[in-house]
Protein backbone atom coordinates (compact mmCIF):
# COMPACT_ATOMS: atom_id res chain seq x y z
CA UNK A 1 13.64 10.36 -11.13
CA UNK A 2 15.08 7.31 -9.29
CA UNK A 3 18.32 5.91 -10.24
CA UNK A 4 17.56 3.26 -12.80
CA UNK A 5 19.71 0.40 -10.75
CA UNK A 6 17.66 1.07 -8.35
CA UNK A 7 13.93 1.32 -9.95
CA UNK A 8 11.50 -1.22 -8.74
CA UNK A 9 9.76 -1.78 -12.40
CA UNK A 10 13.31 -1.83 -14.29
CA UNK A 11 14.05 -4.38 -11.75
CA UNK A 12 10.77 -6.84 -13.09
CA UNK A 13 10.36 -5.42 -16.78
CA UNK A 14 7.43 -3.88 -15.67
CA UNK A 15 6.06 -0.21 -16.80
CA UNK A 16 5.99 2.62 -14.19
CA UNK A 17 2.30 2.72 -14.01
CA UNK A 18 0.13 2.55 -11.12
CA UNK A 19 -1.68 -0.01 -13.20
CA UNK A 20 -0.21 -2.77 -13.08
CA UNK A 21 -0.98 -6.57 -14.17
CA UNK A 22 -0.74 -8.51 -10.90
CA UNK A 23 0.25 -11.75 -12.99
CA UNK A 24 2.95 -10.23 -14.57
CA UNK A 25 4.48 -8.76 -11.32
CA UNK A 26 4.14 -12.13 -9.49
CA UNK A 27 5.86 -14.09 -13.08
CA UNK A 28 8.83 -11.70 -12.77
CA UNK A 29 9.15 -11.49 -9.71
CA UNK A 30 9.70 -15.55 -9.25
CA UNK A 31 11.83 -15.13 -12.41
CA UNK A 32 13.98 -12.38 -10.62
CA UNK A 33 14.29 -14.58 -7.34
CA UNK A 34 15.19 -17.72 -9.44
CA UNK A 35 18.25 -15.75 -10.55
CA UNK A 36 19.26 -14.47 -7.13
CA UNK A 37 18.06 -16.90 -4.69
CA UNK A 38 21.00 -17.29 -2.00
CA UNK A 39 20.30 -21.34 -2.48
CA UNK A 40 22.06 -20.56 -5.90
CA UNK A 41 25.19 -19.55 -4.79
CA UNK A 42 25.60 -22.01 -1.68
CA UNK A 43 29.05 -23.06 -3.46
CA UNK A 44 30.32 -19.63 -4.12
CA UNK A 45 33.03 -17.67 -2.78
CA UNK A 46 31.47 -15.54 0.05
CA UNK A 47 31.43 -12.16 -1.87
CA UNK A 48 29.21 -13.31 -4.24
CA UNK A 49 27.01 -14.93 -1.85
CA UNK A 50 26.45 -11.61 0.04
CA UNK A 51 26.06 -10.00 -3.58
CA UNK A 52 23.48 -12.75 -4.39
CA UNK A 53 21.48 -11.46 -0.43
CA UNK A 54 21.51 -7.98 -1.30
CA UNK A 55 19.65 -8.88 -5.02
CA UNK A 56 17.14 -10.94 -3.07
CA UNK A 57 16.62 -8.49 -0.49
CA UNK A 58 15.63 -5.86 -2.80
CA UNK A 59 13.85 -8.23 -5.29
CA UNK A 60 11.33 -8.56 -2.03
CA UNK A 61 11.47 -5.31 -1.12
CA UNK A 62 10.09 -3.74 -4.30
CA UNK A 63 8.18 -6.98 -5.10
CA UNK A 64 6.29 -5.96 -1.66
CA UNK A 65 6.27 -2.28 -2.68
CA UNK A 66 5.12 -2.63 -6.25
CA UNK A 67 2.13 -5.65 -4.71
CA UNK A 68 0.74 -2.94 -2.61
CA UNK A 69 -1.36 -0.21 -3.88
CA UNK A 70 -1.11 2.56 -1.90
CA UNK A 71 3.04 1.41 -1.20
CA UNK A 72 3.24 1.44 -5.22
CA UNK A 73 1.25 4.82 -5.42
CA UNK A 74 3.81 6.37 -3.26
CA UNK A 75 6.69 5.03 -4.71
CA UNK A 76 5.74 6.53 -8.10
CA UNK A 77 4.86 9.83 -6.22
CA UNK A 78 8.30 9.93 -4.58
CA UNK A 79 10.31 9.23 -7.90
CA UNK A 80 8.32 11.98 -9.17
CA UNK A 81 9.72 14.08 -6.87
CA UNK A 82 6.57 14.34 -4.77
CA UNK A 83 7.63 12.76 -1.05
CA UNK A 84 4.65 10.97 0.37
CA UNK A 85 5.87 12.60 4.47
CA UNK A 86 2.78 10.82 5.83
CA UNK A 87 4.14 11.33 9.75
CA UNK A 88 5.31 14.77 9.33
CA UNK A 89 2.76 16.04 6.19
CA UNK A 90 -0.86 15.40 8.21
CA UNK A 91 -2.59 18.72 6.07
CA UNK A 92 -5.81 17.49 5.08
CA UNK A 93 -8.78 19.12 3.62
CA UNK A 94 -11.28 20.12 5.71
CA UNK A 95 -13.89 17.72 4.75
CA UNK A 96 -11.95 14.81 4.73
CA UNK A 97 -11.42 15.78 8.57
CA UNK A 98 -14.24 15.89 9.17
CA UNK A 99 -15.76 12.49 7.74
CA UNK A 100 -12.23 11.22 9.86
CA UNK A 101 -14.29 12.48 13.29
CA UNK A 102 -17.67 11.04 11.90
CA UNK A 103 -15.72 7.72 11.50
CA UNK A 104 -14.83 7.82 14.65
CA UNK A 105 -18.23 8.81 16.37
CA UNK A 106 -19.50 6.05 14.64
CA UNK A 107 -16.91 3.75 15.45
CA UNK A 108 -17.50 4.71 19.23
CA UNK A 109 -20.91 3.72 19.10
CA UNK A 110 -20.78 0.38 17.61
CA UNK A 111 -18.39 -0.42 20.24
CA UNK A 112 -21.28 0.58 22.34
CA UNK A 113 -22.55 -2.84 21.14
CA UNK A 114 -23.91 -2.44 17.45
CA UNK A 115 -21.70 -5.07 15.56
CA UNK A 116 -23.97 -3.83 12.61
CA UNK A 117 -23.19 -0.22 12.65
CA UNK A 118 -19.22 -1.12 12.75
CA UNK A 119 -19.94 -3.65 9.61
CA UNK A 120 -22.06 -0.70 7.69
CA UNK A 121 -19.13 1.56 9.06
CA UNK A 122 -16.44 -0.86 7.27
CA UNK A 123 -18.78 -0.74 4.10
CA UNK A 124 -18.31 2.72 3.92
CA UNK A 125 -15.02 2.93 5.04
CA UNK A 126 -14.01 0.79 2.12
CA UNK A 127 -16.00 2.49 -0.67
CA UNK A 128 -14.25 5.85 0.09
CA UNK A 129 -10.45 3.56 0.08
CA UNK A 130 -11.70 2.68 -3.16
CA UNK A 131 -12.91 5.91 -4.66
CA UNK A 132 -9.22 7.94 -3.60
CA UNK A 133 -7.43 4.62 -5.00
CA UNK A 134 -9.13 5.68 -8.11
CA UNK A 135 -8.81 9.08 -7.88
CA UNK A 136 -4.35 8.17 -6.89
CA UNK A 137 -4.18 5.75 -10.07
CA UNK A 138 -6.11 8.46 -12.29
CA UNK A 139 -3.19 11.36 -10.89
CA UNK A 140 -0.31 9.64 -11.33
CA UNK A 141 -1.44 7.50 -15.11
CA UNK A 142 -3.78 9.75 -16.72
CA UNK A 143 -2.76 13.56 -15.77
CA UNK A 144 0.71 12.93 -14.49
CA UNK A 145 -0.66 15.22 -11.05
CA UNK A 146 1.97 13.62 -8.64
CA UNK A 147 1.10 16.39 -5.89
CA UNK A 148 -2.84 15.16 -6.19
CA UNK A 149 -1.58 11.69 -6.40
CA UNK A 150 0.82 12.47 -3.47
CA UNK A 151 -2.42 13.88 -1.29
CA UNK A 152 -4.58 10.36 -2.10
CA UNK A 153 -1.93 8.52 -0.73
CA UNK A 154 -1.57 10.09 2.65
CA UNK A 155 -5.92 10.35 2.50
CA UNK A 156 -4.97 6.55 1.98
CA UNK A 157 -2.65 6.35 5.08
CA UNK A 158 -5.33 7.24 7.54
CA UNK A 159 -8.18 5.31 5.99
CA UNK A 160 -5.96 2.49 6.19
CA UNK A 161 -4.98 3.23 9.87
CA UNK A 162 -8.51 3.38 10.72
CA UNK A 163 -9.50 0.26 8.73
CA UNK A 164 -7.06 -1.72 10.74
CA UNK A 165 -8.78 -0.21 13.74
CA UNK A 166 -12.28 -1.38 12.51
CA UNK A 167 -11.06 -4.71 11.52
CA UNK A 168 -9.60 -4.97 14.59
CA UNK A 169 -12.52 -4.35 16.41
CA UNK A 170 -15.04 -6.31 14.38
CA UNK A 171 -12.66 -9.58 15.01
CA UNK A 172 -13.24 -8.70 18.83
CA UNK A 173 -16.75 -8.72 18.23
CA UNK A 174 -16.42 -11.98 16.01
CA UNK A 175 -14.71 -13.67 18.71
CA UNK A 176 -17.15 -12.62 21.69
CA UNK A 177 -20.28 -13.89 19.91
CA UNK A 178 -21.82 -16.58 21.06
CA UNK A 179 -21.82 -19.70 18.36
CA UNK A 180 -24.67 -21.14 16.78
């Protein structure tokens, strides 16, 4: 367990949950930053105005962790003991491997010039972000599996990586074609 001065949803009021009501995180954070904002303490004595920093720094760090899925997914992995290790940890099973290479055969064709097969390719990409983001929430709020939870994330860590890639390259093809 993480240190409780240090917890992200002490720090907002907030349960640790991977749900979480978007709302209420964006209400407390602005209520958290409203007590610490530097502008606050222009007038104070210069301790306090570095003490006043440091709160606003980590309100927007764990507002920014606790926004993101997968970075909230990990964070409740990791205070469950369960380090996500995405760079060093790169085990994966098998078949997720291998839809990884598919991904990228298919990827290598619709650079080939089939702007459709990279936006069916995205479509798919996403559903499968979507179906281990359910599977991660289910781990870590329903059966308390942090190791399972722990395994969607880093699955999560390369679909995202190769999202950005598609995205990336379906702007490039966005910005070559011609206008109408």
């Amino acid at each position: 367990m993480t240190d409780p001065r240090h917890d992200h949803f002490a720090l907002f009021g907030l349960p640790p949950r991977f749900a979480i009501d978007e709302a209420s995180l964006e209400q407390a954070y602005r209520r958290v930053q409203s007590q610490v904002h530097p502008d606050r303490f222009a007038s104070a004595g210069a301790a306090e105005r570095r003490v006043a920093m440091q709160w606003a720094a980590r309100a927007n760090e764990a507002f920014r962790t606790l926004r993101s899925p997968v970075a909230r997914a990990a964070y409740l992995c990791e205070r469950h003991g369960q380090p996500i290790e995405a760079e060093s940890n790169t085990a994966m099973p098998a078949e997720f491997l291998m839809q990884q290479m598919q991904w990228r055969e298919e990827l290598d064709e619709a650079r080939g010039g089939r702007p459709e097969a990279a936006q069916a390719l995205a479509r798919e990409v996403e559903e499968r972000r979507e179906a281990v983001l359910a599977r991660v929430a289910a781990a870590l709020d329903e059966r308390h599996d942090y190791a399972d939870a722990a395994a969607g994330v880093r699955e999560l860590h390369f679909i995202d990586r190769f999202r950005d890639e598609l995205t990336a390259h379906l702007a490039g093809d966005l910005a070559g074609a011609p206008e109408h």
